[in-house]
C-alpha atoms as a PDB file:
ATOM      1  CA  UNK A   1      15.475  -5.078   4.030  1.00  0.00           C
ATOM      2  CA  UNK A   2      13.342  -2.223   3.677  1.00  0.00           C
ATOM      3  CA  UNK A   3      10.485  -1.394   6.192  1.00  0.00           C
ATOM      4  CA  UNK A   4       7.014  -0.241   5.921  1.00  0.00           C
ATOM      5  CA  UNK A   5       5.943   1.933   8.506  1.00  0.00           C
ATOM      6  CA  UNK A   6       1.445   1.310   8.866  1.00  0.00           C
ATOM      7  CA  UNK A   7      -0.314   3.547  10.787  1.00  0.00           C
ATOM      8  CA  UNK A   8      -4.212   2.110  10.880  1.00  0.00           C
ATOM      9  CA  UNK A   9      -6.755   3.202  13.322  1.00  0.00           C
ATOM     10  CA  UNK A  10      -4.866   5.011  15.616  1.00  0.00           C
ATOM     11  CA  UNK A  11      -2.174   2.563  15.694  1.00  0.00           C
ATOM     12  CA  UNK A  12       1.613   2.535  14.095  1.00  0.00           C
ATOM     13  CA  UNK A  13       3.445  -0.427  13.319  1.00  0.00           C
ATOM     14  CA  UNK A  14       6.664  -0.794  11.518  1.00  0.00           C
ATOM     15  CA  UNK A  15       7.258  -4.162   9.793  1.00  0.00           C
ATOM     16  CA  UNK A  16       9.947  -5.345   7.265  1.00  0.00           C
ATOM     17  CA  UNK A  17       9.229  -6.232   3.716  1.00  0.00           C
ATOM     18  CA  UNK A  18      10.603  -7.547   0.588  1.00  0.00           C
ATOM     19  CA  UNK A  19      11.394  -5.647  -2.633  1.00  0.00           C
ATOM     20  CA  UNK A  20       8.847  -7.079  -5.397  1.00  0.00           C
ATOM     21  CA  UNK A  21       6.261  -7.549  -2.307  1.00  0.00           C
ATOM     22  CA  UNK A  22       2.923  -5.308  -2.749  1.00  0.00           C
ATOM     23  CA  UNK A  23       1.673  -3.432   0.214  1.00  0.00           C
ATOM     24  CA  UNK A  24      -1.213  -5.222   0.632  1.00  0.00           C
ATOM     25  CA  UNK A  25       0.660  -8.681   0.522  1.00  0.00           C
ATOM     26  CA  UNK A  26       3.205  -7.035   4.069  1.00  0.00           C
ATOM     27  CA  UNK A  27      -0.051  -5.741   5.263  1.00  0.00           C
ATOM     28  CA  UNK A  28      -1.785  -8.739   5.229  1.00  0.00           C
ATOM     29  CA  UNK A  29       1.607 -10.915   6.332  1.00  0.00           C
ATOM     30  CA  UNK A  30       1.833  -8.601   9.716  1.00  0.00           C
ATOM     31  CA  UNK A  31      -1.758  -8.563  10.516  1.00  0.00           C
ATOM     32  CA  UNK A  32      -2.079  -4.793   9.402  1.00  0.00           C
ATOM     33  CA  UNK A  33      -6.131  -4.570   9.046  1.00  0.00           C
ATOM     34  CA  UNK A  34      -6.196  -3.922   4.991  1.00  0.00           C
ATOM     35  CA  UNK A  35      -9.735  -4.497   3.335  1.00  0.00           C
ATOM     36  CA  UNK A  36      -9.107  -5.704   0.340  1.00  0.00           C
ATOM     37  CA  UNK A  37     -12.674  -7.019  -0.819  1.00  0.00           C
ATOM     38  CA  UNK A  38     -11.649  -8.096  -4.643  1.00  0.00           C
ATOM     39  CA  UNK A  39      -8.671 -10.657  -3.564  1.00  0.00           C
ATOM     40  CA  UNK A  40      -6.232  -7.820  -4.241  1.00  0.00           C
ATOM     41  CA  UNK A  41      -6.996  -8.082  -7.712  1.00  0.00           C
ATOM     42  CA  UNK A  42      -7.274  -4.170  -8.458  1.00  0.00           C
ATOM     43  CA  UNK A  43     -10.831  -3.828  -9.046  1.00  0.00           C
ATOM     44  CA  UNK A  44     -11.715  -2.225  -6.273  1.00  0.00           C
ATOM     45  CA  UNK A  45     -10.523   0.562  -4.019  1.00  0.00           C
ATOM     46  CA  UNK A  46     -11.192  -0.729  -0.615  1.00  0.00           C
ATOM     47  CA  UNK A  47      -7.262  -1.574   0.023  1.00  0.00           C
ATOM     48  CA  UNK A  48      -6.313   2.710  -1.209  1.00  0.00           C
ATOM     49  CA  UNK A  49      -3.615   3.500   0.910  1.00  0.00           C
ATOM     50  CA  UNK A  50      -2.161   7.492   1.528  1.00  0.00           C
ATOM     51  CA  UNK A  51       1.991   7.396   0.977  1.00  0.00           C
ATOM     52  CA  UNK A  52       3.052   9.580   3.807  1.00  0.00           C
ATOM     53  CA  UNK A  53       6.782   9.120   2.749  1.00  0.00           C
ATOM     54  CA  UNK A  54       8.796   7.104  -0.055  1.00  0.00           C
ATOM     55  CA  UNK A  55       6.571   7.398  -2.656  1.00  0.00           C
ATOM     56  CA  UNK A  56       9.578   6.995  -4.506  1.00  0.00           C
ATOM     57  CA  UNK A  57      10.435   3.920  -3.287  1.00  0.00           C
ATOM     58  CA  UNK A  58       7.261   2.116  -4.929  1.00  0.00           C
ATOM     59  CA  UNK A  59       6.612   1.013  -7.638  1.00  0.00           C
ATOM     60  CA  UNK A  60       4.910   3.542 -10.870  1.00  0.00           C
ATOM     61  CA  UNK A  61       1.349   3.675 -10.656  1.00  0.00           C
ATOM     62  CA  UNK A  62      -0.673   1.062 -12.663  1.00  0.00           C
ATOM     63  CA  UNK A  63      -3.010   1.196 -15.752  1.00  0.00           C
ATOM     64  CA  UNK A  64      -5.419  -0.596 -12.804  1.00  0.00           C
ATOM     65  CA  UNK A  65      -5.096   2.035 -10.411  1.00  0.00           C
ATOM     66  CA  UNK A  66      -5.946   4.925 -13.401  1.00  0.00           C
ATOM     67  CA  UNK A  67      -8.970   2.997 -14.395  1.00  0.00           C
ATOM     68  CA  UNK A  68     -10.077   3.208 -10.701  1.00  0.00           C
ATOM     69  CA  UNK A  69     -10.036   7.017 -11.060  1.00  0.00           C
ATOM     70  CA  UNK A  70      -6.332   6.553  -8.392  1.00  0.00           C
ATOM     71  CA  UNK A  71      -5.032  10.277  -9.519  1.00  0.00           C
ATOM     72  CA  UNK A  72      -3.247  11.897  -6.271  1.00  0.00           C
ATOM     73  CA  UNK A  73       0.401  11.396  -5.974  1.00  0.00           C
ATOM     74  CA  UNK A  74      -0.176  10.045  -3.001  1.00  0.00           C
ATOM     75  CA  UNK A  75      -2.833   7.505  -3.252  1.00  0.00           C
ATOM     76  CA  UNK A  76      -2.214   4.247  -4.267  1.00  0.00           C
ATOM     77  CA  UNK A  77      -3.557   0.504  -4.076  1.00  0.00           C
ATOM     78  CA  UNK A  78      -1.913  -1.261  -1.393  1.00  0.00           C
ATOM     79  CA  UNK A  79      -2.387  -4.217  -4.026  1.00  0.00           C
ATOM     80  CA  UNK A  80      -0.618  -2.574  -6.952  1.00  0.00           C
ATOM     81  CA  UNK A  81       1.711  -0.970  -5.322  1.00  0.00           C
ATOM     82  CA  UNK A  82       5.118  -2.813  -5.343  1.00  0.00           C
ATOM     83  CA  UNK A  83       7.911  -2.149  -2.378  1.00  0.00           C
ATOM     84  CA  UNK A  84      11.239  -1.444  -4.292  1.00  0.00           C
ATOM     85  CA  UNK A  85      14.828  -0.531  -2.310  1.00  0.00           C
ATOM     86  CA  UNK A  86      13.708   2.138   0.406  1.00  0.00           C
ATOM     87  CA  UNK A  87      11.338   2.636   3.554  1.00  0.00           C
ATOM     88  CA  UNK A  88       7.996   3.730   2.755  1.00  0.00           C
ATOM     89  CA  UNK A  89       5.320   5.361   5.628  1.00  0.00           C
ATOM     90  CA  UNK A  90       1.297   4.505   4.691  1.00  0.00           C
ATOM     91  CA  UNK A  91      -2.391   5.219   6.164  1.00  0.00           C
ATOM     92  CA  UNK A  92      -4.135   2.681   5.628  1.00  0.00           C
ATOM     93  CA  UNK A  93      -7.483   4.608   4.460  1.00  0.00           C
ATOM     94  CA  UNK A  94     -10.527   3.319   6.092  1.00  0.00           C
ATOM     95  CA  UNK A  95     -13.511   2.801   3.473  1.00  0.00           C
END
């Protein structure tokens, strides 16, 4: 199963998650501290997240995410970004 290494105000914690699962959803199923103030719906930014490693083992970016104005390579919504086979690393981005 792949893991998902958080680190979150000045804290690390590695957790397992599924493939299909979004990063907010393992977040939230761990007790990682993830604002998230429109339900993890994608209409707001408050859940961004930086993608220290494994980018390439999420999902592509979302027409959601674009029409937030999401444009670095390394940003992404931890509720439209999808886990796929690999380990990812994430900062959860305080808002």
């Amino acid at each position: 199963m792949p893991k998902v290494t958080f680190t979150y105000g000045g804290q690390t914690k590695t957790v397992e998650g599924k493939q299909g699962e979004t990063l907010l959803q393992i977040g939230i199923d761990n007790g990682i501290p993830i604002e998230h103030a429109c339900g993890g719906n994608g209409f707001c930014t408050t859940c961004l997240c930086k993608i220290k490693k494994g980018n390439d083992h999420l999902s592509a970016r979302t027409e959601r995410e674009e029409n937030m104005g999401i444009s670095d390579a390394q940003e992404r919504l931890g509720c439209q970004a999808k886990l796929q086979n690999g380990d990812v690393e994430v900062d959860v981005i305080d808002i």
